[in-house]
C-alpha atoms as a PDB file:
ATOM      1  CA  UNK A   1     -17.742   0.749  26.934  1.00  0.00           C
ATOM      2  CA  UNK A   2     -20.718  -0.991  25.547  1.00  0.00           C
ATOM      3  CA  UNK A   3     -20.817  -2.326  22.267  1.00  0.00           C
ATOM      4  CA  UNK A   4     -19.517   1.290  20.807  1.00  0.00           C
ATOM      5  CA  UNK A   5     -18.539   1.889  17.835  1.00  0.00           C
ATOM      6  CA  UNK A   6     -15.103   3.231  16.638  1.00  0.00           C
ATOM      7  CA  UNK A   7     -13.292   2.782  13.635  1.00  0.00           C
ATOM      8  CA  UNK A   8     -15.166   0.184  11.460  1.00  0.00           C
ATOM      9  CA  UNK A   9     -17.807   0.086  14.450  1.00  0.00           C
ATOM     10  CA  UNK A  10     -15.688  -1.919  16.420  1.00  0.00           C
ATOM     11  CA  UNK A  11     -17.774  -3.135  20.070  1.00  0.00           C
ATOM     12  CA  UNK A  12     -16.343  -0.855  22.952  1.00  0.00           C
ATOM     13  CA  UNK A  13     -16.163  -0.851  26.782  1.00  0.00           C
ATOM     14  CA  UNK A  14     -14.055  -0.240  29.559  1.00  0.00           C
ATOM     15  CA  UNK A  15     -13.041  -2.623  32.579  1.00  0.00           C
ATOM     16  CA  UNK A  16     -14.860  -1.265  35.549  1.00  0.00           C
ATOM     17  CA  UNK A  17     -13.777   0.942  38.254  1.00  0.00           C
ATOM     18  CA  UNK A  18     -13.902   2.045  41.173  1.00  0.00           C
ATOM     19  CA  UNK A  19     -11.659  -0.582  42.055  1.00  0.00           C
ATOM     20  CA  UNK A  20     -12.417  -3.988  44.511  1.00  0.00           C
ATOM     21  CA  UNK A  21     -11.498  -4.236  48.157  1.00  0.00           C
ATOM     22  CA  UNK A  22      -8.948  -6.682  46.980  1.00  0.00           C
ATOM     23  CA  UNK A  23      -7.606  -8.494  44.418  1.00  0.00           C
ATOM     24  CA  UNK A  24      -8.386 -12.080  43.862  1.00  0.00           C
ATOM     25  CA  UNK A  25      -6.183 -14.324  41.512  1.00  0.00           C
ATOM     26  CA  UNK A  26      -8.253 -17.836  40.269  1.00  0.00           C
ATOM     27  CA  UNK A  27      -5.187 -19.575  40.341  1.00  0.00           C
ATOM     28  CA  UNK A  28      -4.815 -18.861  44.544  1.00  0.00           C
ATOM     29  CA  UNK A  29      -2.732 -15.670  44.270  1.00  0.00           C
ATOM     30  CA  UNK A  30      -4.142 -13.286  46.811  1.00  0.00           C
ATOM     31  CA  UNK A  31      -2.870  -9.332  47.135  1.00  0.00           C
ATOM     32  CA  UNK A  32      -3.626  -7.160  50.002  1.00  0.00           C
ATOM     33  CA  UNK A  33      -6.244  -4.531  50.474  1.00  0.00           C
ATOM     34  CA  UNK A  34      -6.266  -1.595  48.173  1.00  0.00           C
ATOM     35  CA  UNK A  35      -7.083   1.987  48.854  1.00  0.00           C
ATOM     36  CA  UNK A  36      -9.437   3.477  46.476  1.00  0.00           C
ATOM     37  CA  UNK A  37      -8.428   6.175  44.215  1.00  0.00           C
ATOM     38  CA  UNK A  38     -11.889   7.803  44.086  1.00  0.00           C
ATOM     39  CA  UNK A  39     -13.810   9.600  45.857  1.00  0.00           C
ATOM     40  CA  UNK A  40     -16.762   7.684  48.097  1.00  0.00           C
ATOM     41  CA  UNK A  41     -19.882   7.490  45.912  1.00  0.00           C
ATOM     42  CA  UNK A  42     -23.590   7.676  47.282  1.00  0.00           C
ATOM     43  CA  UNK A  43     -25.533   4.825  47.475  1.00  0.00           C
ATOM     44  CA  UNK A  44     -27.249   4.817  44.616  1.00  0.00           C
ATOM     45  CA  UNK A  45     -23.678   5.113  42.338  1.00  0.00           C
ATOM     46  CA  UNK A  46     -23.858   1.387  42.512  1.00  0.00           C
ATOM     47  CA  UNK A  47     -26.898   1.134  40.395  1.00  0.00           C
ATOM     48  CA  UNK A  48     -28.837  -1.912  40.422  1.00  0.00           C
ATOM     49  CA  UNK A  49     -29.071  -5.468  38.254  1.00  0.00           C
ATOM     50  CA  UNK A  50     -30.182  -3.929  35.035  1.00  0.00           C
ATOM     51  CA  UNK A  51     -28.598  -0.306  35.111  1.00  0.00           C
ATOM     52  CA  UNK A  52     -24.519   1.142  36.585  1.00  0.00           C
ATOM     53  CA  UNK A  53     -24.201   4.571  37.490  1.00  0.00           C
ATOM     54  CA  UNK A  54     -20.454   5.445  37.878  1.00  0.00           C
ATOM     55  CA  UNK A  55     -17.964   8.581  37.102  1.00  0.00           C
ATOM     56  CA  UNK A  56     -17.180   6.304  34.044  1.00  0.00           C
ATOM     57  CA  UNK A  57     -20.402   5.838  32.552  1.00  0.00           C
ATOM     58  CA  UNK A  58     -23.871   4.649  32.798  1.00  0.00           C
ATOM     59  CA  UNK A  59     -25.343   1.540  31.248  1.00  0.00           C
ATOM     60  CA  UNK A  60     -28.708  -0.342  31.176  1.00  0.00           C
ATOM     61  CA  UNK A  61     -29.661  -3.440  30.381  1.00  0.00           C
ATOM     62  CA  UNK A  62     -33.931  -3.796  29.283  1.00  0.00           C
ATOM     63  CA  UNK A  63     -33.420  -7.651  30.069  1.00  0.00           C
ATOM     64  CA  UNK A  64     -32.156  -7.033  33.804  1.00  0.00           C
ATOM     65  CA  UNK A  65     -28.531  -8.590  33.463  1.00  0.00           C
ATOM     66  CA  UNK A  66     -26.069  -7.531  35.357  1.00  0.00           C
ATOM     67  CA  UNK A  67     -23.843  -4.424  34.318  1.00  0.00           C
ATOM     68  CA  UNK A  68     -19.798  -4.095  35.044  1.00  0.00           C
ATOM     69  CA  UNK A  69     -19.115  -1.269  37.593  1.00  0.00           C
ATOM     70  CA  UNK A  70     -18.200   1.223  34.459  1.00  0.00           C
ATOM     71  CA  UNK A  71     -21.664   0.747  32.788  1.00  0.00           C
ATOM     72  CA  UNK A  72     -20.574  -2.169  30.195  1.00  0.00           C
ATOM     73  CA  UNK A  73     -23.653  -4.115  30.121  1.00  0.00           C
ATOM     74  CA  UNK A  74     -22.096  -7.896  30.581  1.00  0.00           C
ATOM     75  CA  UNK A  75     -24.671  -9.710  28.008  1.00  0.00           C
ATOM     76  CA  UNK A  76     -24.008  -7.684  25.378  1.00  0.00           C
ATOM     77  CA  UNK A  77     -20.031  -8.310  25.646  1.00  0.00           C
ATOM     78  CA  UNK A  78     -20.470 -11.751  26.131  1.00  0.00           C
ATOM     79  CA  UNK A  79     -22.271 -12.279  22.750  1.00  0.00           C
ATOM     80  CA  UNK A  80     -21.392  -9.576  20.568  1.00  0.00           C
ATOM     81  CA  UNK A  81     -18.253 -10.967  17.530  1.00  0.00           C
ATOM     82  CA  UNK A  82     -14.762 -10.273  18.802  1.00  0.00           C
ATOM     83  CA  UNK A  83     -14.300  -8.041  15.513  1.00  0.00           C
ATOM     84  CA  UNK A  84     -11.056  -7.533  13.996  1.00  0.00           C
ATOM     85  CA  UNK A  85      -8.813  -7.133  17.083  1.00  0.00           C
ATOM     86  CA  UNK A  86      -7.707 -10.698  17.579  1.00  0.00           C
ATOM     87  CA  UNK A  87      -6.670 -11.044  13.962  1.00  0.00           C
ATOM     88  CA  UNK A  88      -4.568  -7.511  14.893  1.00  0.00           C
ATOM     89  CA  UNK A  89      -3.291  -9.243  18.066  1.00  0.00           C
ATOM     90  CA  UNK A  90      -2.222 -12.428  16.333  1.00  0.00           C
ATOM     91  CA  UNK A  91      -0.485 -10.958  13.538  1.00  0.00           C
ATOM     92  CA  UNK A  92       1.659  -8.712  16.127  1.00  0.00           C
ATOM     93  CA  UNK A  93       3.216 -11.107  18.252  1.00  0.00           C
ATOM     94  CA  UNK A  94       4.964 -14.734  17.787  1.00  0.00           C
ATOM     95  CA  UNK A  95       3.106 -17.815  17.502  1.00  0.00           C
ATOM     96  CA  UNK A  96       1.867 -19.915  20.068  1.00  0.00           C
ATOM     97  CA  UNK A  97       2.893 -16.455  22.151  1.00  0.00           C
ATOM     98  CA  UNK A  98       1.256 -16.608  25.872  1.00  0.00           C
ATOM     99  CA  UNK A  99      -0.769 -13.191  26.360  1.00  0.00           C
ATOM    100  CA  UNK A 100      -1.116 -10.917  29.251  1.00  0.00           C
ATOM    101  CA  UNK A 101      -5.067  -9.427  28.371  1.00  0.00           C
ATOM    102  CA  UNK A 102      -5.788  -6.302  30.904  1.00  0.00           C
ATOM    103  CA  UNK A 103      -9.238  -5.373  30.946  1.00  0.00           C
ATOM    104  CA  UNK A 104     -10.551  -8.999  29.483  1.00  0.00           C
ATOM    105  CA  UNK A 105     -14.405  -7.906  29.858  1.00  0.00           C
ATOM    106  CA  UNK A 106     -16.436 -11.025  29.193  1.00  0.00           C
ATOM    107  CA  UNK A 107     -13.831 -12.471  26.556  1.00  0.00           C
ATOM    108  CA  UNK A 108     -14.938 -11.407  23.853  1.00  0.00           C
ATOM    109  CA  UNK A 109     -11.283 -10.968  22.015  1.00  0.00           C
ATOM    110  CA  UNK A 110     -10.153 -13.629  25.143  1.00  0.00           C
ATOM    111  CA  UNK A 111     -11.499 -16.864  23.055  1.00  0.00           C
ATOM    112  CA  UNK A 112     -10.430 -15.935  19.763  1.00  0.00           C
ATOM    113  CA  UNK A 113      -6.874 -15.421  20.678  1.00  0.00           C
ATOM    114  CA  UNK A 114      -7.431 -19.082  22.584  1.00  0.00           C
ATOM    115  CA  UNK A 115      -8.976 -20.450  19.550  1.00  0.00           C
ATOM    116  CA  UNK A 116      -5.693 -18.606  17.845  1.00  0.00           C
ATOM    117  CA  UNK A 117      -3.121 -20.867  19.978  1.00  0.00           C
ATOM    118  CA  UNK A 118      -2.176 -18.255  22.682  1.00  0.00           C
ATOM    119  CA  UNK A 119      -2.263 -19.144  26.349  1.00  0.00           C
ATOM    120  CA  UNK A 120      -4.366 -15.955  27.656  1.00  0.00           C
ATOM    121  CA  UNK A 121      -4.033 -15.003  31.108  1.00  0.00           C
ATOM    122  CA  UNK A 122      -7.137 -12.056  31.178  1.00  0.00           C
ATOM    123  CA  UNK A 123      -7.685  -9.827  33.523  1.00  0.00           C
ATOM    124  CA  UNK A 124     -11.131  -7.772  34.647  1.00  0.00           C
ATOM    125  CA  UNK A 125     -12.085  -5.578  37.884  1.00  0.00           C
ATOM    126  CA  UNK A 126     -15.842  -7.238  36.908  1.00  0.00           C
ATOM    127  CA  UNK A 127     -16.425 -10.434  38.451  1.00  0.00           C
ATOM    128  CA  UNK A 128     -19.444 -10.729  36.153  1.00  0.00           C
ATOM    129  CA  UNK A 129     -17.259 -10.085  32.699  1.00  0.00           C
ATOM    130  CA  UNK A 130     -14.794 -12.661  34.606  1.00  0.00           C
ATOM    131  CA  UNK A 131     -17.554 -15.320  35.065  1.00  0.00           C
ATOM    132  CA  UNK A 132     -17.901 -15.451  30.911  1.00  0.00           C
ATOM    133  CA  UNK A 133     -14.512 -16.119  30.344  1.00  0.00           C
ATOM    134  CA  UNK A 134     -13.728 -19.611  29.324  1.00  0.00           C
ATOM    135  CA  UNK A 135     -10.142 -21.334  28.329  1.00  0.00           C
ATOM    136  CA  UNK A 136      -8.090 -19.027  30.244  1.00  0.00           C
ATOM    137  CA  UNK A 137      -6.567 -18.240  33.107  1.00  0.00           C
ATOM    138  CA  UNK A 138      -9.134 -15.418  35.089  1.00  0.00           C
ATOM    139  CA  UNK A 139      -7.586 -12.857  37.394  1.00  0.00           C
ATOM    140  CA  UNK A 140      -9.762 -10.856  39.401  1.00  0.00           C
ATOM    141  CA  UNK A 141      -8.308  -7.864  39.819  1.00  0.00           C
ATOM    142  CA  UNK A 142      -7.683  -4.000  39.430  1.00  0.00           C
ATOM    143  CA  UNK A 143      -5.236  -3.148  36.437  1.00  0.00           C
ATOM    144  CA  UNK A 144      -3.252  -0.743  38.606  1.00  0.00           C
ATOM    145  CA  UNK A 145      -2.178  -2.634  41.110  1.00  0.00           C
ATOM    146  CA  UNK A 146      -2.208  -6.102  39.219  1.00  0.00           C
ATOM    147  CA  UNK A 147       1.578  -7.700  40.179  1.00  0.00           C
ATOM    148  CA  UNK A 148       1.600 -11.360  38.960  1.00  0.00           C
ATOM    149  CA  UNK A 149       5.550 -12.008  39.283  1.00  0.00           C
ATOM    150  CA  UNK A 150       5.390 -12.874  35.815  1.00  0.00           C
ATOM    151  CA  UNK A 151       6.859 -11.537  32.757  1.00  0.00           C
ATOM    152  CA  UNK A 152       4.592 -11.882  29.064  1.00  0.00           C
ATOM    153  CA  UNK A 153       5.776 -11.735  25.589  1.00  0.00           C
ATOM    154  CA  UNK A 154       2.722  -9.995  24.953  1.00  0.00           C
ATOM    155  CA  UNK A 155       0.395  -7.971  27.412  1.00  0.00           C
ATOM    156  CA  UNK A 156      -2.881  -6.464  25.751  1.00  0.00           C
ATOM    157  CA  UNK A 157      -4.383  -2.860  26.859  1.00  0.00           C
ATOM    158  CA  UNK A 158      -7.501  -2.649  24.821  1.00  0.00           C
ATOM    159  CA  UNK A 159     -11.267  -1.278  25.081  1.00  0.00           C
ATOM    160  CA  UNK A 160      -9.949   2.200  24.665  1.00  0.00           C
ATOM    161  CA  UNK A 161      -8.549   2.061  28.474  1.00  0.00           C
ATOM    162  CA  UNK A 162      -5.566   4.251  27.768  1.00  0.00           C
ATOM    163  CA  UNK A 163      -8.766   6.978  27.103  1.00  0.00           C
ATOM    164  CA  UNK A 164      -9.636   6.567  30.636  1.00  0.00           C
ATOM    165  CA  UNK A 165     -10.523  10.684  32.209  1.00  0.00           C
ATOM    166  CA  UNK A 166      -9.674   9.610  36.125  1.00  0.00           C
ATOM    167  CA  UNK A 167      -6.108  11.535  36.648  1.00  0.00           C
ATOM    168  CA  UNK A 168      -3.256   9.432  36.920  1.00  0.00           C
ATOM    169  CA  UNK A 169      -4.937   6.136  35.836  1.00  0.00           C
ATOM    170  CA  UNK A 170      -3.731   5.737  32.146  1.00  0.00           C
ATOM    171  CA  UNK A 171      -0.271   5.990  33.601  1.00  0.00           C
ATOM    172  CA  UNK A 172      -0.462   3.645  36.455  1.00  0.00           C
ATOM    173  CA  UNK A 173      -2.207   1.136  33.304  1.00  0.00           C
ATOM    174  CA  UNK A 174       0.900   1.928  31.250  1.00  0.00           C
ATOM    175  CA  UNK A 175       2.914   1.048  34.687  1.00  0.00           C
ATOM    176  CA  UNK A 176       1.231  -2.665  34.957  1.00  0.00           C
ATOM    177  CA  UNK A 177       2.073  -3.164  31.311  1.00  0.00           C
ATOM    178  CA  UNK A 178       5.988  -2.199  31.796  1.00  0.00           C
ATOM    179  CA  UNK A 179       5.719  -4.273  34.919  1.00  0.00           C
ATOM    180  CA  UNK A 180       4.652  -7.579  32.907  1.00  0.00           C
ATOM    181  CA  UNK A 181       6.629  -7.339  29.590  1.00  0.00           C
ATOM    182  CA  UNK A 182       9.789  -9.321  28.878  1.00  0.00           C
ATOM    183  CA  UNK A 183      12.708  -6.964  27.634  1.00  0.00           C
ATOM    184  CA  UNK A 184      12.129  -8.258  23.855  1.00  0.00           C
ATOM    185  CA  UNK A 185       7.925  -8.459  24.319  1.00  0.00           C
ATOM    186  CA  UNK A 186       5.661  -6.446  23.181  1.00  0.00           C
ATOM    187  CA  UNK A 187       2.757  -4.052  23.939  1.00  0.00           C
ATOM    188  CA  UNK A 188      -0.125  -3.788  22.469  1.00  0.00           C
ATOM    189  CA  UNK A 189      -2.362  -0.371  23.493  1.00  0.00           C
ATOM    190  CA  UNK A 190      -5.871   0.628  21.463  1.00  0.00           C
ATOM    191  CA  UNK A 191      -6.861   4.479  21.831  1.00  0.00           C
ATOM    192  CA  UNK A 192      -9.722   5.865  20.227  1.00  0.00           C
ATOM    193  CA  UNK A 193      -8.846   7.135  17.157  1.00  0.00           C
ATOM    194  CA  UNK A 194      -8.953  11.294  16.966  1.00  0.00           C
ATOM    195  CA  UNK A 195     -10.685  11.647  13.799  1.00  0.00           C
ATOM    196  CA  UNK A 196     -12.718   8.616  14.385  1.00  0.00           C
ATOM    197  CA  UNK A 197     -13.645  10.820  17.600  1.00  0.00           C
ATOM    198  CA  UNK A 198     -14.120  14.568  15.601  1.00  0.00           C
ATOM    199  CA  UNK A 199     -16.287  12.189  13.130  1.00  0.00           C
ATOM    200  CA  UNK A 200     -18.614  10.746  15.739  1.00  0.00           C
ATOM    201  CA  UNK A 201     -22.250  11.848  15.299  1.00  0.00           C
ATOM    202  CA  UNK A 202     -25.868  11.442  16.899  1.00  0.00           C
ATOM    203  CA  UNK A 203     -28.280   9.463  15.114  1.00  0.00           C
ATOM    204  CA  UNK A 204     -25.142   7.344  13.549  1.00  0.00           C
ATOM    205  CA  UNK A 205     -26.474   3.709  12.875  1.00  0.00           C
ATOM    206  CA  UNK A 206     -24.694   0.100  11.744  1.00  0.00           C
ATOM    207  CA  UNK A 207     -26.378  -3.192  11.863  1.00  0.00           C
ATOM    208  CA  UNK A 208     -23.986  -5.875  12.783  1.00  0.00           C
ATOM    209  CA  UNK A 209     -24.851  -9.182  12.420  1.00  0.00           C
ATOM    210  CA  UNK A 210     -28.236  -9.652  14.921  1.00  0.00           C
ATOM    211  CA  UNK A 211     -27.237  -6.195  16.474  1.00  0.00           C
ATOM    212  CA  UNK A 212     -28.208  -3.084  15.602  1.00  0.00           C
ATOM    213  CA  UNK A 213     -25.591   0.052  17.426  1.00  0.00           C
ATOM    214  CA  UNK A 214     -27.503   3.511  17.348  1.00  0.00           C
ATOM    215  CA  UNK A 215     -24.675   6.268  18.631  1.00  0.00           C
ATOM    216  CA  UNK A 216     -27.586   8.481  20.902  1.00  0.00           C
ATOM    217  CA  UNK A 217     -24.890  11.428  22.085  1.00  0.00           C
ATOM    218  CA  UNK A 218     -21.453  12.604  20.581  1.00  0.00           C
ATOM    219  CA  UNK A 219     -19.932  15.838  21.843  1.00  0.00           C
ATOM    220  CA  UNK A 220     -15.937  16.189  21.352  1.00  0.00           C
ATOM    221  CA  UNK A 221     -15.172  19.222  23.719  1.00  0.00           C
ATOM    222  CA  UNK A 222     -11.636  20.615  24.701  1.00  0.00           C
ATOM    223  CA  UNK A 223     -10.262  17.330  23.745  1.00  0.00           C
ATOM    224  CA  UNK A 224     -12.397  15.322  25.866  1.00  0.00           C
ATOM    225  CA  UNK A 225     -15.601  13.102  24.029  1.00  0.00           C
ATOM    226  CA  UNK A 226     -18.886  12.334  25.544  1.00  0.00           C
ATOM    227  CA  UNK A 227     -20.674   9.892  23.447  1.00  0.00           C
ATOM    228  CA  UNK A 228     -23.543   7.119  24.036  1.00  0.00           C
ATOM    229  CA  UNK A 229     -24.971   4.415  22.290  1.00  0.00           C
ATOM    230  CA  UNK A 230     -27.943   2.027  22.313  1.00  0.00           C
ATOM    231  CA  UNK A 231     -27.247  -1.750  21.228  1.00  0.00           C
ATOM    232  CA  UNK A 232     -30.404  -3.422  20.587  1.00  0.00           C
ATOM    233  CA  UNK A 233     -30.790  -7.108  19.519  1.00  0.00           C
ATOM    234  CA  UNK A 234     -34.372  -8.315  18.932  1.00  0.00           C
ATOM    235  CA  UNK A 235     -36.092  -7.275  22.198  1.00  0.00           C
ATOM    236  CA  UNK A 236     -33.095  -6.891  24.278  1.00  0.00           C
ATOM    237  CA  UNK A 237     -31.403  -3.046  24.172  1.00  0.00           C
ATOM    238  CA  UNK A 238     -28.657  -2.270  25.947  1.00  0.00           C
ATOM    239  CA  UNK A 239     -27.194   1.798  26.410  1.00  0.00           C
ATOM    240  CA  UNK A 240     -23.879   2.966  27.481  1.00  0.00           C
ATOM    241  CA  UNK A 241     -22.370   6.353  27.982  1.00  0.00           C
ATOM    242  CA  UNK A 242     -19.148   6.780  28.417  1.00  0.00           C
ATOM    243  CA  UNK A 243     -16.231   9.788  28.341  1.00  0.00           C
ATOM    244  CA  UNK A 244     -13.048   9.381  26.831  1.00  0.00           C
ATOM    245  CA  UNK A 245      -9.861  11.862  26.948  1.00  0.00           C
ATOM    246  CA  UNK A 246      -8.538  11.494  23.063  1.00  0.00           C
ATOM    247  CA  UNK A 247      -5.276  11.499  22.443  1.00  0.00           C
ATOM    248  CA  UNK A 248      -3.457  12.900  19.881  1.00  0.00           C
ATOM    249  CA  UNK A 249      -0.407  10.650  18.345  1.00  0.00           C
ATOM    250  CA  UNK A 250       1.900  13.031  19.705  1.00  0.00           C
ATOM    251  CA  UNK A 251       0.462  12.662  23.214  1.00  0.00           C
ATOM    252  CA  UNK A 252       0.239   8.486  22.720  1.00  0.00           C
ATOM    253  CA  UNK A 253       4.342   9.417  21.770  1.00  0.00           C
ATOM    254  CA  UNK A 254       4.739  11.150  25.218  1.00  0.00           C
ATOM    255  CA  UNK A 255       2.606   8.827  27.306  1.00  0.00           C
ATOM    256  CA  UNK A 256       4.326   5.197  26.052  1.00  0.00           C
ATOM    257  CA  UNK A 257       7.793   7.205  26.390  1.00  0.00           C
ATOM    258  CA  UNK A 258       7.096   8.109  30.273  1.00  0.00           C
ATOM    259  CA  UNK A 259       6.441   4.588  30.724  1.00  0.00           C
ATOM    260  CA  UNK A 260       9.589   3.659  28.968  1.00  0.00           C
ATOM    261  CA  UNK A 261       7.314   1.762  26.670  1.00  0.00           C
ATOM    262  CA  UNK A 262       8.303   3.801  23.633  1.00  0.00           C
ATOM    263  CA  UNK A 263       5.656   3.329  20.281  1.00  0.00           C
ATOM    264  CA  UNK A 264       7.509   1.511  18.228  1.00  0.00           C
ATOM    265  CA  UNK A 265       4.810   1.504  15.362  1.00  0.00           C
ATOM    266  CA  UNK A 266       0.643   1.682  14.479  1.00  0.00           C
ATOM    267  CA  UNK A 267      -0.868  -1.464  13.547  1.00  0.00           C
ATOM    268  CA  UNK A 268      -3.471  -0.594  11.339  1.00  0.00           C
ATOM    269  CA  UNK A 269      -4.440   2.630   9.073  1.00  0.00           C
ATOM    270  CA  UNK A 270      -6.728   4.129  11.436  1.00  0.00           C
ATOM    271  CA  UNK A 271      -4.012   4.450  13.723  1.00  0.00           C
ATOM    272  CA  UNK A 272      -5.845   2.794  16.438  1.00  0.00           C
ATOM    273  CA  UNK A 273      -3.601   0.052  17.720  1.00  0.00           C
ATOM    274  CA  UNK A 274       0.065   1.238  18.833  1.00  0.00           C
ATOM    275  CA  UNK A 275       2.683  -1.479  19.218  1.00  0.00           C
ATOM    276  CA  UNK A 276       4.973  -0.422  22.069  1.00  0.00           C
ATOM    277  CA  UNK A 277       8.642  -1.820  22.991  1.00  0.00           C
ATOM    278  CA  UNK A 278      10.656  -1.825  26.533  1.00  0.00           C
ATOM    279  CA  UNK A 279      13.361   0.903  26.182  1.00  0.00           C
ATOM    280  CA  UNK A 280      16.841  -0.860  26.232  1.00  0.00           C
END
């Protein structure tokens, strides 16, 4: 999600989707071909340099630069602040602690948890977020079928991914976290926040640093929130819409359980950031 606003306006995005043909590992790992999970798009689904079209959202970009495959427009990830999540991060896990970062975008929390002393192995379905990330080890990839034969002490869901409305996909996330945690790690998941969600109006502005976030759309319907937003720095502007499926915390309860990841405790006040355990 584009440079959204949640919480203290907090920059949003997704990792994109549909997922690759394959998955590509930097470091030489190679997996096998994937079978898509959704359904063939038309041509013009792909968009073009400049503007995405995809079930997840639609993005633009007035400067033509390229856009991930779920509408994130890649220069405004790779220069907006990191915000207050590596601080979060940090605090939540050891020292020195290597990180497993699902969903990396163009490293925008990446290089502060580097700067921080953690070894980040991130993680994007965009090749274009991937390209921006610097100081880390890059996996090309799609979350869900991600299998690095390697356990973390820390593995990183954020950019509101565990929001995601394609059926079965916040599991199979939830599945590649289990999958990468050691028994006494840690898991750290961001939702959007259901009041921040109910709060969420058109016409909503903040001014953040050089940028200045304009929320354009915000419907919350049957638990399910359409909202857009128009990021505009100087002459550049850059829009994203995207749809997220909020969850209540009795439903983030019942998800990290099923994945025998059970929420051990919220982070912060806004009840944003969830802190999950392996079930012994």
């Amino acid at each position: 999600m584009c440079g959204c606003v949640t919480g203290p306006f907090d920059v949003r995005r997704r990792t994109g989707r549909p997922p690759p043909a394959h998955l590509a590992v930097e470091a030489g790992r190679r997996a096998g071909p994937l079978a898509s999970r959704h359904p063939a798009r038309p041509p013009h689904a792909a968009g073009e340099r400049g503007r995405r079209v995809s079930p997840l959202g639609t993005g633009t970009s007035s400067d033509g630069g390229p856009v991930a495959p779920d509408g994130s427009p890649v220069g405004l990830y790779r220069s907006f602040p990191p915000g207050r999540e590596p601080a979060l991060i940090h605090g939540a896990v050891p020292p020195g602690a290597a990180v497993l970062e699902l969903g990396c975008g163009a490293g925008r929390i990446t290089h502060a948890l580097v700067d921080l002393g953690h070894p980040v192995v991130a993680v994007d379905q965009s090749a274009d977020m991937l390209a921006c990330v610097q100081g880390a080890t890059r996996v090309h990839a799609d979350i869900e079928e991600l299998d690095l034969a390697r356990e973390f002490p820390a593995v990183v869901l954020a950019s509101f991914l565990i929001n995601t409305i394609v059926p079965g996909q916040r599991e199979a996330f939830l599945a590649t976290c289990a999958r990468h945690v050691t028994d006494d790690g840690v898991v750290l998941v961001q939702r959007t926040s259901p009041d921040w969600a109910a709060s969420l109006r058109p016409g909503r502005e903040h001014r953040s640093g050089e940028f200045l976030i304009t929320i354009t759309e915000a419907r919350l319907e049957g638990g399910v929130l359409h909202a857009a937003q128009e990021c505009r720095r100087g002459e550049t502007v850059w829009t994203h819409s995207w749809t997220d499926v909020v969850h209540s915390d009795e439903d983030m309860e019942k998800l990290a359980a099923s994945a025998w990841l059970p929420l051990d405790r919220w982070l912060d006040e806004e009840r944003e950031w969830a802190l999950l355990r392996p079930a012994r």
